[in-house]
C-alpha atoms as a PDB file:
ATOM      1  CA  UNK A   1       2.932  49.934 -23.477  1.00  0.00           C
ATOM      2  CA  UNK A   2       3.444  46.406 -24.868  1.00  0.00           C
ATOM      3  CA  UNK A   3       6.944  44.126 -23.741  1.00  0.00           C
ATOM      4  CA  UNK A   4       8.248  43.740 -27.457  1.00  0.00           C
ATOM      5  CA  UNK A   5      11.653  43.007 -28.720  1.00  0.00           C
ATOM      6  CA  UNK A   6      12.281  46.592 -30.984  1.00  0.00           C
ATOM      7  CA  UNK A   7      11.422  49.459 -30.900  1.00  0.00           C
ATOM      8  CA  UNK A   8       8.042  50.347 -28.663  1.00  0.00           C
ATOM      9  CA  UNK A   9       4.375  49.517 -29.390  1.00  0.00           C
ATOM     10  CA  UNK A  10       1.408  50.758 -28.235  1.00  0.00           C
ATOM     11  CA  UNK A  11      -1.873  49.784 -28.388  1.00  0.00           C
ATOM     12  CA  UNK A  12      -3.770  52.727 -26.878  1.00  0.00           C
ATOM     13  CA  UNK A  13      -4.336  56.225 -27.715  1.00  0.00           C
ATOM     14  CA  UNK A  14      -3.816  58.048 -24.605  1.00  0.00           C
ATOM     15  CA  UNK A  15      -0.546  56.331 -25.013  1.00  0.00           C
ATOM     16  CA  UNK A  16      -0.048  57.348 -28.566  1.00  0.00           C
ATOM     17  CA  UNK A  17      -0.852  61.080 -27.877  1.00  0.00           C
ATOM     18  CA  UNK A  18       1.571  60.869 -25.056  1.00  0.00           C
ATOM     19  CA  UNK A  19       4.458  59.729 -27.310  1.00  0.00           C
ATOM     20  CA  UNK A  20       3.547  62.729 -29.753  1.00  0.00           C
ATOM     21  CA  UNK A  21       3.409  65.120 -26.997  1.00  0.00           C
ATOM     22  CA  UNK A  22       6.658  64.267 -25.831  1.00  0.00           C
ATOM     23  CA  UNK A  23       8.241  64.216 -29.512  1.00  0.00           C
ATOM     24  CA  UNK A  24       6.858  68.188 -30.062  1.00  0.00           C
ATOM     25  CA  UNK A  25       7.949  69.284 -26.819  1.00  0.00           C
ATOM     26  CA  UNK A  26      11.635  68.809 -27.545  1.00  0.00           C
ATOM     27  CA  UNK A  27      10.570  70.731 -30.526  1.00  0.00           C
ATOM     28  CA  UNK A  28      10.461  67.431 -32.935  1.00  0.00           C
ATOM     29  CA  UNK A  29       8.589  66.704 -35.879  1.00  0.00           C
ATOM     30  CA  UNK A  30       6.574  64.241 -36.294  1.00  0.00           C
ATOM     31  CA  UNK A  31       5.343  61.237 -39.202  1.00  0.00           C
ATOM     32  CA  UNK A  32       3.042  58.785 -39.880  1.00  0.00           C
ATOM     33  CA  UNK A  33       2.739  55.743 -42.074  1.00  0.00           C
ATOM     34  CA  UNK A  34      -0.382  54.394 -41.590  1.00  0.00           C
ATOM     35  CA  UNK A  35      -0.696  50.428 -42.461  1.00  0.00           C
ATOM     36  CA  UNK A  36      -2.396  47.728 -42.571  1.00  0.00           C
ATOM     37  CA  UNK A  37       0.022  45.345 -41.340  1.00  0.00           C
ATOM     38  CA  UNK A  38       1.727  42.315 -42.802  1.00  0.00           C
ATOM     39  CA  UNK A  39       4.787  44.527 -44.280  1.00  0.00           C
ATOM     40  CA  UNK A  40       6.813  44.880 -47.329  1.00  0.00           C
ATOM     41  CA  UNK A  41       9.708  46.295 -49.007  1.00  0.00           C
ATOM     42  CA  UNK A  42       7.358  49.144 -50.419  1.00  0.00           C
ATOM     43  CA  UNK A  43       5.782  49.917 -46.576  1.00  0.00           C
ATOM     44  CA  UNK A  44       9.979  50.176 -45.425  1.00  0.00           C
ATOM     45  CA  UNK A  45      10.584  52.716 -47.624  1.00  0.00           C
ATOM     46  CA  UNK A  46       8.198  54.804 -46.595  1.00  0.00           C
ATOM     47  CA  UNK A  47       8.792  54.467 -42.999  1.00  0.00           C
ATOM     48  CA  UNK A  48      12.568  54.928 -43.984  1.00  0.00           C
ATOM     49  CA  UNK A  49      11.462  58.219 -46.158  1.00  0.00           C
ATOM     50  CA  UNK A  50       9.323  59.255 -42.443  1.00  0.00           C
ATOM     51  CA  UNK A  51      12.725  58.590 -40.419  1.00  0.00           C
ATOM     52  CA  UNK A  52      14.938  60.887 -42.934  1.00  0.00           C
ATOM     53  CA  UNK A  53      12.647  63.628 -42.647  1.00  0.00           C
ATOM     54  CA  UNK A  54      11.080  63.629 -39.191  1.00  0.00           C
ATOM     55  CA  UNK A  55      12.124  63.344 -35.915  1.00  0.00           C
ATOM     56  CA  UNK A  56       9.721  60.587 -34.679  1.00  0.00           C
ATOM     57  CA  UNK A  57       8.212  58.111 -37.305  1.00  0.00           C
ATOM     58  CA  UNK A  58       4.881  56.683 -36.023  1.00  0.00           C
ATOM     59  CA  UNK A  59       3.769  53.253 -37.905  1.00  0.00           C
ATOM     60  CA  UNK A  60       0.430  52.478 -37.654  1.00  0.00           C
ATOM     61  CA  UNK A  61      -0.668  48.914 -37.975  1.00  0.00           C
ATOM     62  CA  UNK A  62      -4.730  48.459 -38.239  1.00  0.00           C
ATOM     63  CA  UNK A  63      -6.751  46.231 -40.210  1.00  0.00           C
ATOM     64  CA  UNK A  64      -9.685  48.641 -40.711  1.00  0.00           C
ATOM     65  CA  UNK A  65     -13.035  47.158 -40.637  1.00  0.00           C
ATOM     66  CA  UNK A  66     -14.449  49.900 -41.855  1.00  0.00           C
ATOM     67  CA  UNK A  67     -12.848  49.290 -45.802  1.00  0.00           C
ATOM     68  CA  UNK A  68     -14.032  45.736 -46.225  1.00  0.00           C
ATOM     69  CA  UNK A  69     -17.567  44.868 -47.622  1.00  0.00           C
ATOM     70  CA  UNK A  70     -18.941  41.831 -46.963  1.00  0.00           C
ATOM     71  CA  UNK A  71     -17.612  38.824 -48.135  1.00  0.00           C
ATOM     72  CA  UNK A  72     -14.123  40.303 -48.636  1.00  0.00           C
ATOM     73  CA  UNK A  73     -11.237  39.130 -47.053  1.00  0.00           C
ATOM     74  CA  UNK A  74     -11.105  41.031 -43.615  1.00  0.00           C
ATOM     75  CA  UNK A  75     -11.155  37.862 -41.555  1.00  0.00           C
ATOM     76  CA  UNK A  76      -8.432  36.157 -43.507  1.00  0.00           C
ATOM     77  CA  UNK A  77      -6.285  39.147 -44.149  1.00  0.00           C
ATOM     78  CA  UNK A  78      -2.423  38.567 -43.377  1.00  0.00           C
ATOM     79  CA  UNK A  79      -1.058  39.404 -40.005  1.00  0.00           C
ATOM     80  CA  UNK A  80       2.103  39.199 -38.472  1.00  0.00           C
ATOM     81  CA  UNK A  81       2.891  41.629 -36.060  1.00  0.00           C
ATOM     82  CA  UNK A  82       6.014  40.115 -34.904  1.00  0.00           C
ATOM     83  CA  UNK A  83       7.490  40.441 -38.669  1.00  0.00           C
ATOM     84  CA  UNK A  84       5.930  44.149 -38.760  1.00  0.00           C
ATOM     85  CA  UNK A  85       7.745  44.914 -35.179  1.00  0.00           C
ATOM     86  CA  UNK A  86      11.574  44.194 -37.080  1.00  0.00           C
ATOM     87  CA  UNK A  87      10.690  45.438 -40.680  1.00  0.00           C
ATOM     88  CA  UNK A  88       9.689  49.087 -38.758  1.00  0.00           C
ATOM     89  CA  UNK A  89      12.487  48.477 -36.271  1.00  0.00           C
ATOM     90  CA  UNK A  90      14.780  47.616 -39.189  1.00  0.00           C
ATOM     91  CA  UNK A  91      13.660  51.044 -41.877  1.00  0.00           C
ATOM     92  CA  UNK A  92      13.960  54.026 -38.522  1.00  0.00           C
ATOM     93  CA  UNK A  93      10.719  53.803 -36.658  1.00  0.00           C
ATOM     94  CA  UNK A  94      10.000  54.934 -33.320  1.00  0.00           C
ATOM     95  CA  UNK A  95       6.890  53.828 -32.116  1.00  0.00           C
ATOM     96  CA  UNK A  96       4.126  51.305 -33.426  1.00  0.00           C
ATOM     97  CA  UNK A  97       0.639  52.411 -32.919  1.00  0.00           C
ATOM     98  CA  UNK A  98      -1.095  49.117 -32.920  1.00  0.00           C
ATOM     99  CA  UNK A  99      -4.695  49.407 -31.907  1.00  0.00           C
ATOM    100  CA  UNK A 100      -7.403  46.752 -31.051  1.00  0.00           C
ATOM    101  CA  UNK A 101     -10.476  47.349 -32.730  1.00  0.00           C
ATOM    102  CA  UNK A 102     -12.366  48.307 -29.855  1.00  0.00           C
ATOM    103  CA  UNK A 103      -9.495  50.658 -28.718  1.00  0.00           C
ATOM    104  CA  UNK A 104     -10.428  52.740 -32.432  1.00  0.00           C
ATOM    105  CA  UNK A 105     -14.246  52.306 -32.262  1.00  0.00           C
ATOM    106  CA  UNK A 106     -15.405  52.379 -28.495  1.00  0.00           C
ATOM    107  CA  UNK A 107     -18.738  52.410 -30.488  1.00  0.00           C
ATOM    108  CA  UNK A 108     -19.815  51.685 -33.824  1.00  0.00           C
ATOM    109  CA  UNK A 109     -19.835  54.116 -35.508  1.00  0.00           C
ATOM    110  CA  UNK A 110     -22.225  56.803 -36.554  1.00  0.00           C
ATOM    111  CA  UNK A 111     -20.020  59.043 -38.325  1.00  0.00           C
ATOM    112  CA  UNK A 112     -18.308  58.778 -41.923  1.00  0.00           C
ATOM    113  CA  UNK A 113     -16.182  61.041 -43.913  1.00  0.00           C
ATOM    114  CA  UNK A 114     -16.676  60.745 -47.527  1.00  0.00           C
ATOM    115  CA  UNK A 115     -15.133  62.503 -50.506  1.00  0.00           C
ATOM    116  CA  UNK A 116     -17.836  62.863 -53.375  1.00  0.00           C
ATOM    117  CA  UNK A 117     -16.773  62.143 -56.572  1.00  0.00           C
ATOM    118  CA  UNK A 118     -13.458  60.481 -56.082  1.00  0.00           C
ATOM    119  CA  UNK A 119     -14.808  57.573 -54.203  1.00  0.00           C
ATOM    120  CA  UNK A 120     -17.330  56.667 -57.099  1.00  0.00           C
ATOM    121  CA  UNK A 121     -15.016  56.142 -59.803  1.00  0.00           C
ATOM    122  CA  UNK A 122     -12.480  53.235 -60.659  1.00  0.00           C
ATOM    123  CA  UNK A 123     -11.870  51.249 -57.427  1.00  0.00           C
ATOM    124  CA  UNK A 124     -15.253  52.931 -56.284  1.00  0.00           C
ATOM    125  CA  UNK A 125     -17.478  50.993 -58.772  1.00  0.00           C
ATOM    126  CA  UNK A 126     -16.585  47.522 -57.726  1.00  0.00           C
ATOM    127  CA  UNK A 127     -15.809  48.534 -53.732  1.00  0.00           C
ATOM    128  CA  UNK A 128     -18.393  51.367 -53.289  1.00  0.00           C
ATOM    129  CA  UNK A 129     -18.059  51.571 -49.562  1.00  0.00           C
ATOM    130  CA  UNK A 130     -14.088  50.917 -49.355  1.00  0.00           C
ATOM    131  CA  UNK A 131     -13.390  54.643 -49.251  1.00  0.00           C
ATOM    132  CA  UNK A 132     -15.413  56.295 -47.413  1.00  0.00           C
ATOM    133  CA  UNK A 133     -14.063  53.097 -44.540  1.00  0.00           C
ATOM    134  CA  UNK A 134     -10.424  54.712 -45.744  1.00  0.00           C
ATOM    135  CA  UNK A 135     -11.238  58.141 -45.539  1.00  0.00           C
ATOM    136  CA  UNK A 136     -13.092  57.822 -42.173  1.00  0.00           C
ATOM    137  CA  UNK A 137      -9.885  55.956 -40.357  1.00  0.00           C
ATOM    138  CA  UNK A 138      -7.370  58.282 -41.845  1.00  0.00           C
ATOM    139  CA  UNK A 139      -9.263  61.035 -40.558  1.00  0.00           C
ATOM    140  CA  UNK A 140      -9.459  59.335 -37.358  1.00  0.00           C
ATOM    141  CA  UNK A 141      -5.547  59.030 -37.004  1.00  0.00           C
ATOM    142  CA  UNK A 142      -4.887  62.425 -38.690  1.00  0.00           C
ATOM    143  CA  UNK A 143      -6.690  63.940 -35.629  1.00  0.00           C
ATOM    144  CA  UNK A 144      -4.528  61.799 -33.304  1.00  0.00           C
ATOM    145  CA  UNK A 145      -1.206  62.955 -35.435  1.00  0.00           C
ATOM    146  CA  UNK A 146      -1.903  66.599 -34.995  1.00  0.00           C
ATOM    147  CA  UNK A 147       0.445  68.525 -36.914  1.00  0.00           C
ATOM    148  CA  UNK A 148       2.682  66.620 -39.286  1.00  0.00           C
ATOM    149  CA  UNK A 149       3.070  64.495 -42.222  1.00  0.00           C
ATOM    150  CA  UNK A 150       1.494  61.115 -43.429  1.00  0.00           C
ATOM    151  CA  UNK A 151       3.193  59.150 -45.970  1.00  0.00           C
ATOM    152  CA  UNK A 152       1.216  57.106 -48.652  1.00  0.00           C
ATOM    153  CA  UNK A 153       2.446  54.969 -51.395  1.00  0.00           C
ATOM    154  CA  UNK A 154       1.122  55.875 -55.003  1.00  0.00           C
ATOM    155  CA  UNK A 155       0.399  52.509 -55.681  1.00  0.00           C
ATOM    156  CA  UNK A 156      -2.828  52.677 -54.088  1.00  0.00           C
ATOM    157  CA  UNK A 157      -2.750  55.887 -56.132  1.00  0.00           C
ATOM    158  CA  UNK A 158      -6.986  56.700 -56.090  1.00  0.00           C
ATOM    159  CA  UNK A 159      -6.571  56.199 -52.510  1.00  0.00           C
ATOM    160  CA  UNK A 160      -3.866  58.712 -52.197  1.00  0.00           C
ATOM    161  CA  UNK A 161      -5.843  61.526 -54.488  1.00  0.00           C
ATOM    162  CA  UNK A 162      -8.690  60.726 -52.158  1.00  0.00           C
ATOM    163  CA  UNK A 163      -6.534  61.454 -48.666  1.00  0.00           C
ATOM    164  CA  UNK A 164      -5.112  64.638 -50.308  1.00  0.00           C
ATOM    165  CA  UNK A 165      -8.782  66.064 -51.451  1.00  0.00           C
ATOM    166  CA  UNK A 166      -9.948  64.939 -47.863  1.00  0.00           C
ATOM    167  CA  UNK A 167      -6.951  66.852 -45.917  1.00  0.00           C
ATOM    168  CA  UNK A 168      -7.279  69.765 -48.027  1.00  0.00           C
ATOM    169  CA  UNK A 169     -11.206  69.945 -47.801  1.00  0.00           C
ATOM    170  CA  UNK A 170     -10.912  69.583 -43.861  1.00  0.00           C
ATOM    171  CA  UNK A 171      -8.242  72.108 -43.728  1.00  0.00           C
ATOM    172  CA  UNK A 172      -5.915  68.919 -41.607  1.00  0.00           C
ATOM    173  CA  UNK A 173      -2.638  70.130 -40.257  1.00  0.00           C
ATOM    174  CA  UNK A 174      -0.862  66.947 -42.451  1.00  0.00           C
ATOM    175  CA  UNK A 175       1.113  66.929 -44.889  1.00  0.00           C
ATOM    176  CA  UNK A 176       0.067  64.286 -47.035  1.00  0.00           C
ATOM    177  CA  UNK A 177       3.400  63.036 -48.978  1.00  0.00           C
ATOM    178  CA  UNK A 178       3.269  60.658 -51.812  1.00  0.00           C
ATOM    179  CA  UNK A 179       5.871  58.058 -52.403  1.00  0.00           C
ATOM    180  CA  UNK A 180       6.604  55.784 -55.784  1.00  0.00           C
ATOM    181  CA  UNK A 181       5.761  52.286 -56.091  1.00  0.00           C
ATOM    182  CA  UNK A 182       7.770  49.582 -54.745  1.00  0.00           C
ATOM    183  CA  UNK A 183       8.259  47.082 -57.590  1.00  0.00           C
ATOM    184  CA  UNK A 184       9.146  43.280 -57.971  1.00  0.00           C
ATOM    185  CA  UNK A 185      12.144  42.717 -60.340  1.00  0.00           C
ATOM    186  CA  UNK A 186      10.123  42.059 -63.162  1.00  0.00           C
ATOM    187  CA  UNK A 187       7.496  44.993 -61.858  1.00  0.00           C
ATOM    188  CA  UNK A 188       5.001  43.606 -59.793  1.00  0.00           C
ATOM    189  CA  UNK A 189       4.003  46.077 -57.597  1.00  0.00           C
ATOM    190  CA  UNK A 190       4.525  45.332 -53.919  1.00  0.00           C
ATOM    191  CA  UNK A 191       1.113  44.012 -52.031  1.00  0.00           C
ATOM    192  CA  UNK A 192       0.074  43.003 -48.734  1.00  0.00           C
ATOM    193  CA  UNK A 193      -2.276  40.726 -50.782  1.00  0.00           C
ATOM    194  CA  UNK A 194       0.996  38.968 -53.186  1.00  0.00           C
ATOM    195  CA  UNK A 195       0.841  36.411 -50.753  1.00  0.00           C
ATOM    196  CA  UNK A 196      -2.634  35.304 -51.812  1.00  0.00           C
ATOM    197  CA  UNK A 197      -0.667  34.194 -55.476  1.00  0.00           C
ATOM    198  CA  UNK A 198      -0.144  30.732 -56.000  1.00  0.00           C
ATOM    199  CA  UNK A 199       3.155  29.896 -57.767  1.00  0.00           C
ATOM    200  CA  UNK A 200       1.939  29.319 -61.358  1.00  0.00           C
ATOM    201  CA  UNK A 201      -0.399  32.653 -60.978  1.00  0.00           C
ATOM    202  CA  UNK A 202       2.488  35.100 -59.536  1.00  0.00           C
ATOM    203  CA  UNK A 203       3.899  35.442 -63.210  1.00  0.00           C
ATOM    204  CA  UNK A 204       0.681  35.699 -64.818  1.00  0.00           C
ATOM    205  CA  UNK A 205       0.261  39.068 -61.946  1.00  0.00           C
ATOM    206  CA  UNK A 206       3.033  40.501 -63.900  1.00  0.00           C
ATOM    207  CA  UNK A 207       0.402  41.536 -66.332  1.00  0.00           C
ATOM    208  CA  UNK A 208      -1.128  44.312 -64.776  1.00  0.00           C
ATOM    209  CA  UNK A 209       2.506  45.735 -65.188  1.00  0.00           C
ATOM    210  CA  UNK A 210       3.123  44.977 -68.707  1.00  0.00           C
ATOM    211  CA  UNK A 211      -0.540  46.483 -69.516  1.00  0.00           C
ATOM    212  CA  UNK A 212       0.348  50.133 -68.430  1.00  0.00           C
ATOM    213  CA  UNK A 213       3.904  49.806 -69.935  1.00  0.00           C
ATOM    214  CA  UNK A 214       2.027  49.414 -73.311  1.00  0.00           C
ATOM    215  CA  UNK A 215      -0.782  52.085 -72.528  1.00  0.00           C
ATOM    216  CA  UNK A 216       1.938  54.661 -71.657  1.00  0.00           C
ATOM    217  CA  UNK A 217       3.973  54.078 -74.688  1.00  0.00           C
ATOM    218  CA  UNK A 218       1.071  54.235 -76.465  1.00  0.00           C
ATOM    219  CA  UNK A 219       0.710  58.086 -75.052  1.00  0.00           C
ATOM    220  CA  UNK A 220       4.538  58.333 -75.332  1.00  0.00           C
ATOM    221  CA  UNK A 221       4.554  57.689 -78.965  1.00  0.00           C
ATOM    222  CA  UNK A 222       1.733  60.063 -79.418  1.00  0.00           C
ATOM    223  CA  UNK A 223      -1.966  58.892 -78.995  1.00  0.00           C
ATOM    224  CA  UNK A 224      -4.143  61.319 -77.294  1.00  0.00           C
ATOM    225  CA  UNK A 225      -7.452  59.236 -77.658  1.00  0.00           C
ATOM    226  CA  UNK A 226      -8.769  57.589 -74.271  1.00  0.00           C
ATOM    227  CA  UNK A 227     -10.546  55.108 -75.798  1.00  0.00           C
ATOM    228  CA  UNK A 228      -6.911  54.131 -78.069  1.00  0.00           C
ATOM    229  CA  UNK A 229      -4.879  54.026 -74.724  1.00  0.00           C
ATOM    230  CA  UNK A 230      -7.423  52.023 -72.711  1.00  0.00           C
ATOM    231  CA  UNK A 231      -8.187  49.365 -75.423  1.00  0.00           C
ATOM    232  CA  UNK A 232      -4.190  48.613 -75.455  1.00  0.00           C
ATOM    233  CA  UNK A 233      -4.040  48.172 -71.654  1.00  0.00           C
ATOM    234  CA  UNK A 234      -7.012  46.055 -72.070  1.00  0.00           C
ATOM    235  CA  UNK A 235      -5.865  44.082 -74.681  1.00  0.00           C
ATOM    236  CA  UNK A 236      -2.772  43.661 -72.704  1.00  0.00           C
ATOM    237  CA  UNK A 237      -5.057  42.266 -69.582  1.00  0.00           C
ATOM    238  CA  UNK A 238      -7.287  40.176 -72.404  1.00  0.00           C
ATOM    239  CA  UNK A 239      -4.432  38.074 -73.266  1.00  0.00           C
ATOM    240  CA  UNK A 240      -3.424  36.610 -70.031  1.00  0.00           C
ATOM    241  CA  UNK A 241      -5.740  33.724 -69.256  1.00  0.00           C
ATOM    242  CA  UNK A 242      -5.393  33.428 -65.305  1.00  0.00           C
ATOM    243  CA  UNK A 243      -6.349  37.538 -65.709  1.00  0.00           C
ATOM    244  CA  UNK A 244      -9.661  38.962 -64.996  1.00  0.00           C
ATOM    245  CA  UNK A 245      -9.700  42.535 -65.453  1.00  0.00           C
ATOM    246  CA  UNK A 246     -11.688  44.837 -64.033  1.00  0.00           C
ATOM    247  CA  UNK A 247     -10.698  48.286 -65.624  1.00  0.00           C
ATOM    248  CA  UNK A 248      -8.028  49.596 -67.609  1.00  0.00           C
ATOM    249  CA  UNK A 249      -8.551  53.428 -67.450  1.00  0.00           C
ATOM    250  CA  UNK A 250      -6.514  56.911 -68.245  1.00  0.00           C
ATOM    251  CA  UNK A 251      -7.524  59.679 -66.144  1.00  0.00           C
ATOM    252  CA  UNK A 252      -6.322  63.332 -65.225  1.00  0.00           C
ATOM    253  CA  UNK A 253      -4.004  62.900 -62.468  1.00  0.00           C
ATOM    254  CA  UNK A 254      -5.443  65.213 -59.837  1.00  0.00           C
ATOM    255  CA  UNK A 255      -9.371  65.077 -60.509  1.00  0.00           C
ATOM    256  CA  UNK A 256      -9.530  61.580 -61.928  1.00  0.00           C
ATOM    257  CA  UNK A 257     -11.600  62.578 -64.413  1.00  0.00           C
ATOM    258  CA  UNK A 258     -11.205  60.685 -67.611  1.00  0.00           C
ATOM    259  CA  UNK A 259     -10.201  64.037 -70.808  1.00  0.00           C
ATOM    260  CA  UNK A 260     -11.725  63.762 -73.726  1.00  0.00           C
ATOM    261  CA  UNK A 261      -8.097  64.221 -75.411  1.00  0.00           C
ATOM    262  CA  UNK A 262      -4.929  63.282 -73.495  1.00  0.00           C
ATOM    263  CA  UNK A 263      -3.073  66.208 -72.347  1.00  0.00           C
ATOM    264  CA  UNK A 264      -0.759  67.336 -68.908  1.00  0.00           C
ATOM    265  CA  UNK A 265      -0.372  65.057 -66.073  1.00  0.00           C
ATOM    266  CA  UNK A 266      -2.338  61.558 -66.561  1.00  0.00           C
ATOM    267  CA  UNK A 267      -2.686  58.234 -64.576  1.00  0.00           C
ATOM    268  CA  UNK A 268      -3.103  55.307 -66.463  1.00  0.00           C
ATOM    269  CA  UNK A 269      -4.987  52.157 -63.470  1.00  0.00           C
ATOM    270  CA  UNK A 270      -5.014  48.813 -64.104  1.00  0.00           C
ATOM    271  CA  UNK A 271      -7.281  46.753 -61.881  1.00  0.00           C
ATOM    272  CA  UNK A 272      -7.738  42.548 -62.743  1.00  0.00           C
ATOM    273  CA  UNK A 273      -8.634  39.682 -60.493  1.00  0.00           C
ATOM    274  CA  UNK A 274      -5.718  37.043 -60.242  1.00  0.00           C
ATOM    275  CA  UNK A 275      -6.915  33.785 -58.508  1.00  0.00           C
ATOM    276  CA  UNK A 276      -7.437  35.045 -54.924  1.00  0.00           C
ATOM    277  CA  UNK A 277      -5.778  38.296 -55.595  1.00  0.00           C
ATOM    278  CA  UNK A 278      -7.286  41.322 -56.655  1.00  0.00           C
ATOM    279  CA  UNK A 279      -4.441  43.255 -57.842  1.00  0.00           C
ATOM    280  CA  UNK A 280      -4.100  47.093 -58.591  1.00  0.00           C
ATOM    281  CA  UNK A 281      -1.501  49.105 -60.122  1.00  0.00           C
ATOM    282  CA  UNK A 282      -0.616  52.721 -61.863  1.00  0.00           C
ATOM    283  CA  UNK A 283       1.596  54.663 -63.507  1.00  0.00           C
ATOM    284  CA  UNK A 284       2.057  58.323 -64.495  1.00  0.00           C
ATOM    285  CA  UNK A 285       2.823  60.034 -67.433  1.00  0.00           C
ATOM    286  CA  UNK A 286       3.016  63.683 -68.390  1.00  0.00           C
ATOM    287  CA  UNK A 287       2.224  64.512 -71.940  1.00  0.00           C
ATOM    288  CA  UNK A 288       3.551  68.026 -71.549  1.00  0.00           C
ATOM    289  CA  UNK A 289       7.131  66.575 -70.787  1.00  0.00           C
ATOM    290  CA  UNK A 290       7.103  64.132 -73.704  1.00  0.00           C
END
């Protein structure tokens, strides 16, 4: 176990697994917010959500080699560990899990989990081995968590159908809990990767915001065509000159598959390329509660 100022850390998973014991023999529950590192507002609330409804909140912190292609930004990827130690400390953790690389793959690996279908579409097109790197960690650390939850922000909302078609497929003893976006003031959605923004392109990020505001009004005032809906977003994107999109889609919200007419639960997914950024972002919207 590491010296740290806080609350403990540990990089191994003996040590991990010995901390979980512990928690469930004292007949506690147990979380997990697996992370990436370099945390924000959004990541504390879902640790805080973790330490209001279990009795141990594990934070994992892992850049995952596994979800980066080559020539993506693995290498240069914020870290601060220290920072990570007092937001966790600061929202109700317990423990930080924080593994080296060769602590999580004593071998490259051979073995992949992938979810067919979900992983092809959207972020899939333009990052076609990103989740199958996603699925094939969480997997990895859902085996170590044993029985309990795992708590996922919907901004990275394909991500999250993904893990919950994964867990349900592999019949995992986790809960898989979904938790709303954390949002700038003017609606930016919380990112590790925000701090890539220069100052005159962190307004111009605002976009991707504005864009699904104007798709789902479009649904709220009673459009029901795909194509309608996306060209709004998109025009939306089109307009901001330090923008460059990638998709602006509306799909159902459990399958991801795009209707031919709008109806029940939808997602509306903005994805666009902001200087060094490249930003994602969602929102829902239920046509049967409009």
């Amino acid at each position: 176990m590491s010296a740290v100022t806080g609350i403990p850390m540990v990089e191994q998973v003996s040590e991990l697994r010995a901390a979980l014991d512990a928690a469930r023999r004292d007949g506690g529950s147990v979380g997990l917010v697996p992370t990436m590192g370099y945390l924000h507002e959004g990541h504390q609330s879902l640790v805080t959500r973790s330490a209001s409804e279990n009795d141990l909140t594990v934070v994992s912190i892992f850049v995952n080699p596994l979800q980066f292609a080559e020539g993506e930004d693995y290498g240069t990827y914020p870290r601060d560990l220290d920072r990570d130690r007092e937001m966790c400390t600061a929202a109700g953790a317990g423990l930080i899990f924080a593994p080296p690389t060769e602590e999580m793959y004593p071998q490259t690996p051979v073995t992949a989990v992938t979810v067919k279908g979900l992983n092809a579409v959207l972020e899939g097109r333009f990052r076609p081995t990103h989740f199958d790197g996603v699925t094939t960690v969480v997997a990895k650390l859902f085996a170590l968590l044993g029985p309990g939850r795992a708590y996922f922000g919907e901004k990275d909302y394909q991500q999250l159908a993904i893990i919950r078609r994964m867990t349900a497929d592999l019949s995992l003893p986790v809960e898989v809990v979904g938790c709303p976006t954390f949002r700038e003031p003017d609606g930016l959605a919380m990112s590790s990767r925000n701090v890539y923004l220069s100052p005159d392109e962190r307004p111009a990020a605002t976009v991707l915001w504005r864009s699904l505001q104007a798709g789902r009004e479009a649904v709220v005032q009673g459009s029901r065509d795909p194509d309608e809906v996306e060209a709004v977003m998109a025009a939306v994107l089109a307009a901001e000159p330090k923008a460059s999109p990638d998709y602006a889609a509306v799909v159902d919200a459990i399958t991801l598959d795009r209707p031919d007419v709008l109806d029940g639960e939808l997602r509306l997914l903005v994805a666009a390329q902001v200087g060094r950024a490249r930003l994602i972002d969602n929102v829902g919207v239920d046509c049967d509660r409009l």
